[in-house]
PDB file of N, CA and C in Angstrom:
ATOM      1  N   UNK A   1     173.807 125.436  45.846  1.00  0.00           N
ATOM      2  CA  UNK A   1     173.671 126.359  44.731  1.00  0.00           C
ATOM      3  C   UNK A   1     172.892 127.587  45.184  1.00  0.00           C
ATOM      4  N   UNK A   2     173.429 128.735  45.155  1.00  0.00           N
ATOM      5  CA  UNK A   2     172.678 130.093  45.204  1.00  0.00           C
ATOM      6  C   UNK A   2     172.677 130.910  43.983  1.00  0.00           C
ATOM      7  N   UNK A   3     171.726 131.743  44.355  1.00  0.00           N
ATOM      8  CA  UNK A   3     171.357 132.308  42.867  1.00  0.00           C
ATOM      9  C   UNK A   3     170.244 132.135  42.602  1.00  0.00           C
ATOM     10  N   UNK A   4     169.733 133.106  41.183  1.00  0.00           N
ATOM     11  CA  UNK A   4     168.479 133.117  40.756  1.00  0.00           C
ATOM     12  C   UNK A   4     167.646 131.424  40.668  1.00  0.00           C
ATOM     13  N   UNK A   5     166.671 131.559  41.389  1.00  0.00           N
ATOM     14  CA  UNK A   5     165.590 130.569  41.282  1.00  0.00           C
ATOM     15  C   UNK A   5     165.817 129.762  42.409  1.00  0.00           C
ATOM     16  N   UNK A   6     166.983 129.496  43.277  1.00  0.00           N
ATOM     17  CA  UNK A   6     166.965 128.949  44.273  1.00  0.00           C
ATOM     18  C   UNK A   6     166.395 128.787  45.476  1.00  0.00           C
ATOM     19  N   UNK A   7     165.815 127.851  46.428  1.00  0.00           N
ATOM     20  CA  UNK A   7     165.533 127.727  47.359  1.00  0.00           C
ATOM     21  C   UNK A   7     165.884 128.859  48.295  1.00  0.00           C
ATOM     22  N   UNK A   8     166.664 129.184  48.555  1.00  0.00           N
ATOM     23  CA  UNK A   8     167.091 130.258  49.382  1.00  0.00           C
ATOM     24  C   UNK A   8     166.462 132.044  48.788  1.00  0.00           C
ATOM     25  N   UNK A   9     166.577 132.175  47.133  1.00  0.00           N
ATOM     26  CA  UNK A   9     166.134 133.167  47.065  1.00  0.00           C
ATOM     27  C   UNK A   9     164.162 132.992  46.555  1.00  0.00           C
ATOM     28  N   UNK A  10     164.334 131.787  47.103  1.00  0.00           N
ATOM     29  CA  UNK A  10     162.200 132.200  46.626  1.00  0.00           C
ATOM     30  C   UNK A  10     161.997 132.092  48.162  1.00  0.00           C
ATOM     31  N   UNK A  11     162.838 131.979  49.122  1.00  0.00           N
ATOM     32  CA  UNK A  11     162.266 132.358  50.149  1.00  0.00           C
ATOM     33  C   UNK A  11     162.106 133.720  50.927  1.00  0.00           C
ATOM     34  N   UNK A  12     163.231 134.341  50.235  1.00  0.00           N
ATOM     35  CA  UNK A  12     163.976 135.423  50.816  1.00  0.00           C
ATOM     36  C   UNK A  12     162.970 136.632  49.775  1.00  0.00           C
ATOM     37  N   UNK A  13     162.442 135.852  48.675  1.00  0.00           N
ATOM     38  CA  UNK A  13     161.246 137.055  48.012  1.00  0.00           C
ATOM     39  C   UNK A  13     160.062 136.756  48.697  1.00  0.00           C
ATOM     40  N   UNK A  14     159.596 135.506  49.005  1.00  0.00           N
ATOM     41  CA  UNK A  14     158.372 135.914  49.739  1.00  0.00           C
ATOM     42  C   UNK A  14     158.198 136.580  51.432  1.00  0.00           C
ATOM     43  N   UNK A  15     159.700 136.549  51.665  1.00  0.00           N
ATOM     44  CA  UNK A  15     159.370 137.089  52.990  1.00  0.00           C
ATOM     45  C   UNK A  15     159.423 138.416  52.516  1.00  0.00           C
ATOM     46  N   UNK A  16     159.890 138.966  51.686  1.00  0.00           N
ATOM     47  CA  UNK A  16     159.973 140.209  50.959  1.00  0.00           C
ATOM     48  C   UNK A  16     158.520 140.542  50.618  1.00  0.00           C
ATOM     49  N   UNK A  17     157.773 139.884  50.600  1.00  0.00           N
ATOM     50  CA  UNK A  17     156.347 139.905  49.812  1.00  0.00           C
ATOM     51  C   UNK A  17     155.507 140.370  51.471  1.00  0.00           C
ATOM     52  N   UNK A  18     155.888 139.912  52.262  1.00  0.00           N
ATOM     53  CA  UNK A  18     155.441 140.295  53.185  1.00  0.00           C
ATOM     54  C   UNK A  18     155.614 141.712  54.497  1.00  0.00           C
ATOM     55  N   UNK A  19     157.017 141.624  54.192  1.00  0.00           N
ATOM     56  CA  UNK A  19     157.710 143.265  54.792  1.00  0.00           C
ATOM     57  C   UNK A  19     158.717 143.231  53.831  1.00  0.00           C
ATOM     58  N   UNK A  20     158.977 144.585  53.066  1.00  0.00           N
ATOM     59  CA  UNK A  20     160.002 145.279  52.063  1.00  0.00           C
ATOM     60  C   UNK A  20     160.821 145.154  53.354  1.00  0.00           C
ATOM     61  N   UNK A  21     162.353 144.147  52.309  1.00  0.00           N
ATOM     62  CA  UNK A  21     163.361 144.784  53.127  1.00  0.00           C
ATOM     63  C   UNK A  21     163.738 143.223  54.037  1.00  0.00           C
ATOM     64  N   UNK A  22     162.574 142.302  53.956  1.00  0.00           N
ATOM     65  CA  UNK A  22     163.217 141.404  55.030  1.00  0.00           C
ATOM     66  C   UNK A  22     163.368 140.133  53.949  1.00  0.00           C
ATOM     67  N   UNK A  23     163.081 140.117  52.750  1.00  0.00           N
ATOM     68  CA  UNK A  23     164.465 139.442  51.948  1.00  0.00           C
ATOM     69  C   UNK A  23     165.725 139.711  52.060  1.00  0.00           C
ATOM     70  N   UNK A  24     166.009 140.785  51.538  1.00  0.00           N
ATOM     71  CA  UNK A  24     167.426 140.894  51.864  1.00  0.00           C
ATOM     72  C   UNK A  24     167.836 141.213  53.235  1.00  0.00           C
ATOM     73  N   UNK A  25     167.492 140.935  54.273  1.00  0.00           N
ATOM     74  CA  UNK A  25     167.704 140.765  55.669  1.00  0.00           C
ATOM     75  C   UNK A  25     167.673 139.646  55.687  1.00  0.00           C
ATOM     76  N   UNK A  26     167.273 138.691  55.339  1.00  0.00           N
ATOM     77  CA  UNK A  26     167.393 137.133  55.056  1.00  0.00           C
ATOM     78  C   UNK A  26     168.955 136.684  54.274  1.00  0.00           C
ATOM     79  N   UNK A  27     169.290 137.230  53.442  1.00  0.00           N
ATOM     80  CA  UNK A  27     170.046 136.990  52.173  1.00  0.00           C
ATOM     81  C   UNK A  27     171.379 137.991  53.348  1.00  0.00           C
ATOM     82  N   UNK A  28     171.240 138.355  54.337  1.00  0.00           N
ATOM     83  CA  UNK A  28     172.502 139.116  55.066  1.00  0.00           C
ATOM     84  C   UNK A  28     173.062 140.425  54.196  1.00  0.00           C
ATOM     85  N   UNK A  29     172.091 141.187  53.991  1.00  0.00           N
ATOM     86  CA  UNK A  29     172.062 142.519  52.687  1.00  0.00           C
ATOM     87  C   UNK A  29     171.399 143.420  53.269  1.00  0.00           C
ATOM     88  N   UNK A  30     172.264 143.623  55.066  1.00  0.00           N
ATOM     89  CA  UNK A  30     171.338 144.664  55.835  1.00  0.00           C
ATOM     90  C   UNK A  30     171.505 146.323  55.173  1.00  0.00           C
ATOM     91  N   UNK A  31     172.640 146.718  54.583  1.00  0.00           N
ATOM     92  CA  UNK A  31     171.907 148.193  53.887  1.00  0.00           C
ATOM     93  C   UNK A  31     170.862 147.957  53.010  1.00  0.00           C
ATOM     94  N   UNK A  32     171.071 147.285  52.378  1.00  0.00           N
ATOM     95  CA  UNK A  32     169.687 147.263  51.009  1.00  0.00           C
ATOM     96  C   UNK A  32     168.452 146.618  52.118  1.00  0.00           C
ATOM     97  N   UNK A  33     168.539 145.912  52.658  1.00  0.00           N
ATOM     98  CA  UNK A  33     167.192 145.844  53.724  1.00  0.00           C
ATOM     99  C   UNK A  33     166.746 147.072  53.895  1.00  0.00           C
ATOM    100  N   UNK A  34     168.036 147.495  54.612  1.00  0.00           N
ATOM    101  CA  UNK A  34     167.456 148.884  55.555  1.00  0.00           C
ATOM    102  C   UNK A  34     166.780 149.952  54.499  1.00  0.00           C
ATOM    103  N   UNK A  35     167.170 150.479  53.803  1.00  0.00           N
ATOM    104  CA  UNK A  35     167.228 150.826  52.932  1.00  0.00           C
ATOM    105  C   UNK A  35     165.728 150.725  51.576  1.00  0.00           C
ATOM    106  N   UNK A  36     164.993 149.843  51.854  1.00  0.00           N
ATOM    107  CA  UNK A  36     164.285 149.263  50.815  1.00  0.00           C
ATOM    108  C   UNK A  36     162.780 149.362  52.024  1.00  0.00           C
ATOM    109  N   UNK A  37     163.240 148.694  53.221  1.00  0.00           N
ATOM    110  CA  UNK A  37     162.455 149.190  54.347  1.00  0.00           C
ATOM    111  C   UNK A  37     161.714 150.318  54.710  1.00  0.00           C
ATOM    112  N   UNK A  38     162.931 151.470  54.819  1.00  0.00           N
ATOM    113  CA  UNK A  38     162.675 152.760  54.948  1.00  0.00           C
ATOM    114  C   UNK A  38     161.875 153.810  54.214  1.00  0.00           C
ATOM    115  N   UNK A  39     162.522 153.388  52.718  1.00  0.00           N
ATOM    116  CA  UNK A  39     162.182 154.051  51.428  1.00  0.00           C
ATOM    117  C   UNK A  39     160.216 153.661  51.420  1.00  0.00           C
ATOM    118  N   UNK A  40     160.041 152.011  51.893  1.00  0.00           N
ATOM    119  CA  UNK A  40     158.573 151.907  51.823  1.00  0.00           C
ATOM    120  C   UNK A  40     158.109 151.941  52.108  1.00  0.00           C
ATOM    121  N   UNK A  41     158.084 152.420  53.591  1.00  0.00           N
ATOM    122  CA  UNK A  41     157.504 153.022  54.864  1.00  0.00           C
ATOM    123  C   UNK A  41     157.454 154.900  54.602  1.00  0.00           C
ATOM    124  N   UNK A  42     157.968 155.092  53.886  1.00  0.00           N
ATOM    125  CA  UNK A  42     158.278 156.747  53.549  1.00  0.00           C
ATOM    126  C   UNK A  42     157.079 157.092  52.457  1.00  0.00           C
ATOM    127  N   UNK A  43     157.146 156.138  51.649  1.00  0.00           N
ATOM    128  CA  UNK A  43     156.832 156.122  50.191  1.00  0.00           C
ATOM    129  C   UNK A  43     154.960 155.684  50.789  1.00  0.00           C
ATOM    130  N   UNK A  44     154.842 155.045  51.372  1.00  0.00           N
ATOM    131  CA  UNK A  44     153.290 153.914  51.817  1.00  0.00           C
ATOM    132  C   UNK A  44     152.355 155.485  52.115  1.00  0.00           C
ATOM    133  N   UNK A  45     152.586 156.631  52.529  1.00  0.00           N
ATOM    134  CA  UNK A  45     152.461 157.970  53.352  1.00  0.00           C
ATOM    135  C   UNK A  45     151.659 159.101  51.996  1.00  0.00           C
ATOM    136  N   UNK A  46     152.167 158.439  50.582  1.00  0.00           N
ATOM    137  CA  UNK A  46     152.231 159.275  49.252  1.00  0.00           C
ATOM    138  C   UNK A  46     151.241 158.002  48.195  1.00  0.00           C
ATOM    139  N   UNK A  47     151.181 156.716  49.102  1.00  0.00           N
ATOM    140  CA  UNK A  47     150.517 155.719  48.278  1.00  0.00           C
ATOM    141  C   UNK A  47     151.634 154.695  46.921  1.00  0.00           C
ATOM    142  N   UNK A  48     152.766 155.578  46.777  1.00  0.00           N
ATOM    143  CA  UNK A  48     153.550 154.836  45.857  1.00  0.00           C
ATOM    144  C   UNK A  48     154.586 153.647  47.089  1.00  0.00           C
ATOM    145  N   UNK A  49     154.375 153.485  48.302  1.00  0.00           N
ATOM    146  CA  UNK A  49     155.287 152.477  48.636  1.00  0.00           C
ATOM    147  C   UNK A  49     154.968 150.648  48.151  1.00  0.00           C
ATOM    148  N   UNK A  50     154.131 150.821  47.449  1.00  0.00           N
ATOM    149  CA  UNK A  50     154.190 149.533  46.313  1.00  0.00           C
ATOM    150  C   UNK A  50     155.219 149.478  45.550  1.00  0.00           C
ATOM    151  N   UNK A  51     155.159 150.403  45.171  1.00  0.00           N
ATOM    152  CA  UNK A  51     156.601 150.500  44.049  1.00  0.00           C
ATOM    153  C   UNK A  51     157.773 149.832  44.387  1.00  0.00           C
ATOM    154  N   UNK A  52     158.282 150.149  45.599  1.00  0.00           N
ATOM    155  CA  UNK A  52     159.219 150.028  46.491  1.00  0.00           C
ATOM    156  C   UNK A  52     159.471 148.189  46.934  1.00  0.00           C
ATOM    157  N   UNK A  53     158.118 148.152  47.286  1.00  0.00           N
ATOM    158  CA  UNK A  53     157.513 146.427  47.576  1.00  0.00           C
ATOM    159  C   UNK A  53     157.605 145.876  46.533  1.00  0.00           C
ATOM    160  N   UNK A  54     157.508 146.096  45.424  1.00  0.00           N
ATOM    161  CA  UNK A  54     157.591 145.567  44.413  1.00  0.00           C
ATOM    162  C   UNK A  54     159.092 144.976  43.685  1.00  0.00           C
ATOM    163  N   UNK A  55     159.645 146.029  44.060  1.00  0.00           N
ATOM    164  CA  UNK A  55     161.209 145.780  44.191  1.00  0.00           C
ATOM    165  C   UNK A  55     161.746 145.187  44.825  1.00  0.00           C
ATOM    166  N   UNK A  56     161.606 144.798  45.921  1.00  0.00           N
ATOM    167  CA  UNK A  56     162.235 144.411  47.200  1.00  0.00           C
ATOM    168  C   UNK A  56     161.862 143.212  46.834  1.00  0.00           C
ATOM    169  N   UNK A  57     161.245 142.636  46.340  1.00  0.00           N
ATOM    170  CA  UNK A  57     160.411 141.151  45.946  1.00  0.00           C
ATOM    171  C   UNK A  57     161.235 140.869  45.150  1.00  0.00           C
ATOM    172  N   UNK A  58     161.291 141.119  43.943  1.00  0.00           N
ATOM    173  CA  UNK A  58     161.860 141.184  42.698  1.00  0.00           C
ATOM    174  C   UNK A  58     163.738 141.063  42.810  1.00  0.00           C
ATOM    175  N   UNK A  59     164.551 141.979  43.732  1.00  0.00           N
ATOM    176  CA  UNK A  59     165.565 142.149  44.251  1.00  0.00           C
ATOM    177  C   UNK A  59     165.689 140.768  44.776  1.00  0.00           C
ATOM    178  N   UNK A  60     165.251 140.373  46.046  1.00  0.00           N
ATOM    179  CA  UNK A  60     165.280 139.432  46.520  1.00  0.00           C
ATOM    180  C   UNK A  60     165.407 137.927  46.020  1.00  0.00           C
ATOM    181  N   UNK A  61     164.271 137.871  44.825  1.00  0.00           N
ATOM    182  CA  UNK A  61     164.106 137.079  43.907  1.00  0.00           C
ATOM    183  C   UNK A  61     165.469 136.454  42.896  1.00  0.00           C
ATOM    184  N   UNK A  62     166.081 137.853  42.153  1.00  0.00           N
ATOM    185  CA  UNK A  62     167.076 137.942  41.295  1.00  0.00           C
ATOM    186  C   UNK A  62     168.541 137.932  41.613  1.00  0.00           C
ATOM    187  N   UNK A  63     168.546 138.309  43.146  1.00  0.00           N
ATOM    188  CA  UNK A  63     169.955 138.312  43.567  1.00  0.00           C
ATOM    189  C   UNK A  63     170.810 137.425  43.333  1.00  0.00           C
ATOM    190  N   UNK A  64     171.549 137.534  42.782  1.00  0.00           N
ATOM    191  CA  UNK A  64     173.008 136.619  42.892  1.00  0.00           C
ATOM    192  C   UNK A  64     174.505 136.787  43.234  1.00  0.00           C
ATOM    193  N   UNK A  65     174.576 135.981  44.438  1.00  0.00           N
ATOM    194  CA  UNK A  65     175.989 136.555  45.197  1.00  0.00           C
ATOM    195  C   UNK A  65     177.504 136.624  44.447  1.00  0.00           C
ATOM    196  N   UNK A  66     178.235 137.222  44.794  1.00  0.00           N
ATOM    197  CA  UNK A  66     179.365 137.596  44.147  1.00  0.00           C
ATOM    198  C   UNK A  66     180.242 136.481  44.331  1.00  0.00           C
ATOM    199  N   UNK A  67     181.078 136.050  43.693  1.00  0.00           N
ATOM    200  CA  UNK A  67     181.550 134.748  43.737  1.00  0.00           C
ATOM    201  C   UNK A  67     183.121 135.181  44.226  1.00  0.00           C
ATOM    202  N   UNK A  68     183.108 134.279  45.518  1.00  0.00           N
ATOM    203  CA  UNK A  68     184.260 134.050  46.310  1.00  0.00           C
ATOM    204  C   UNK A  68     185.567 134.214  45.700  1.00  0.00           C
ATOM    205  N   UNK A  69     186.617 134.503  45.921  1.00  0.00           N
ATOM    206  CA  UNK A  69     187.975 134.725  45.506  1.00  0.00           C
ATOM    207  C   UNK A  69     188.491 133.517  46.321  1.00  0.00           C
ATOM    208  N   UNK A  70     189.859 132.474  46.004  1.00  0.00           N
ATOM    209  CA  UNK A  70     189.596 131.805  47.477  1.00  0.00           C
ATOM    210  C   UNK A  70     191.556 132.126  46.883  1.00  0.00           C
TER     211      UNK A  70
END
């Protein structure tokens, strides 16, 4: 089972909790990694790259994959 609350995504938020960006580098969601990464490394420079971290947690957390066509 994937999806919200799962094993896979409370892991993929706390690694998120630790570098923006490497949940969904976990979850195989390398633009939004990259992407969420960049933005909070840009943002950390102005003091708002929390914001960013905050998301990336949260993202990570809530994701739910698109369901297969077979």
């Amino acid at each position: 089972m994937t999806g919200q609350g799962s094993a896979g995504n409370v892991i993929a938020a706390v690694c998120s909790f630790f570098i923006p960006g490497l949940g969904q580098l976990v979850q195989g969601r390398l633009g939004m990694a990259i992407l969420q990464f960049c933005l909070a490394g840009i943002l950390w420079f102005f003091l708002l790259g929390w914001i960013i971290h905050l998301w990336s947690i949260v993202d990570a957390a809530m994701w739910k994959p698109k369901p297969e066509i077979a």
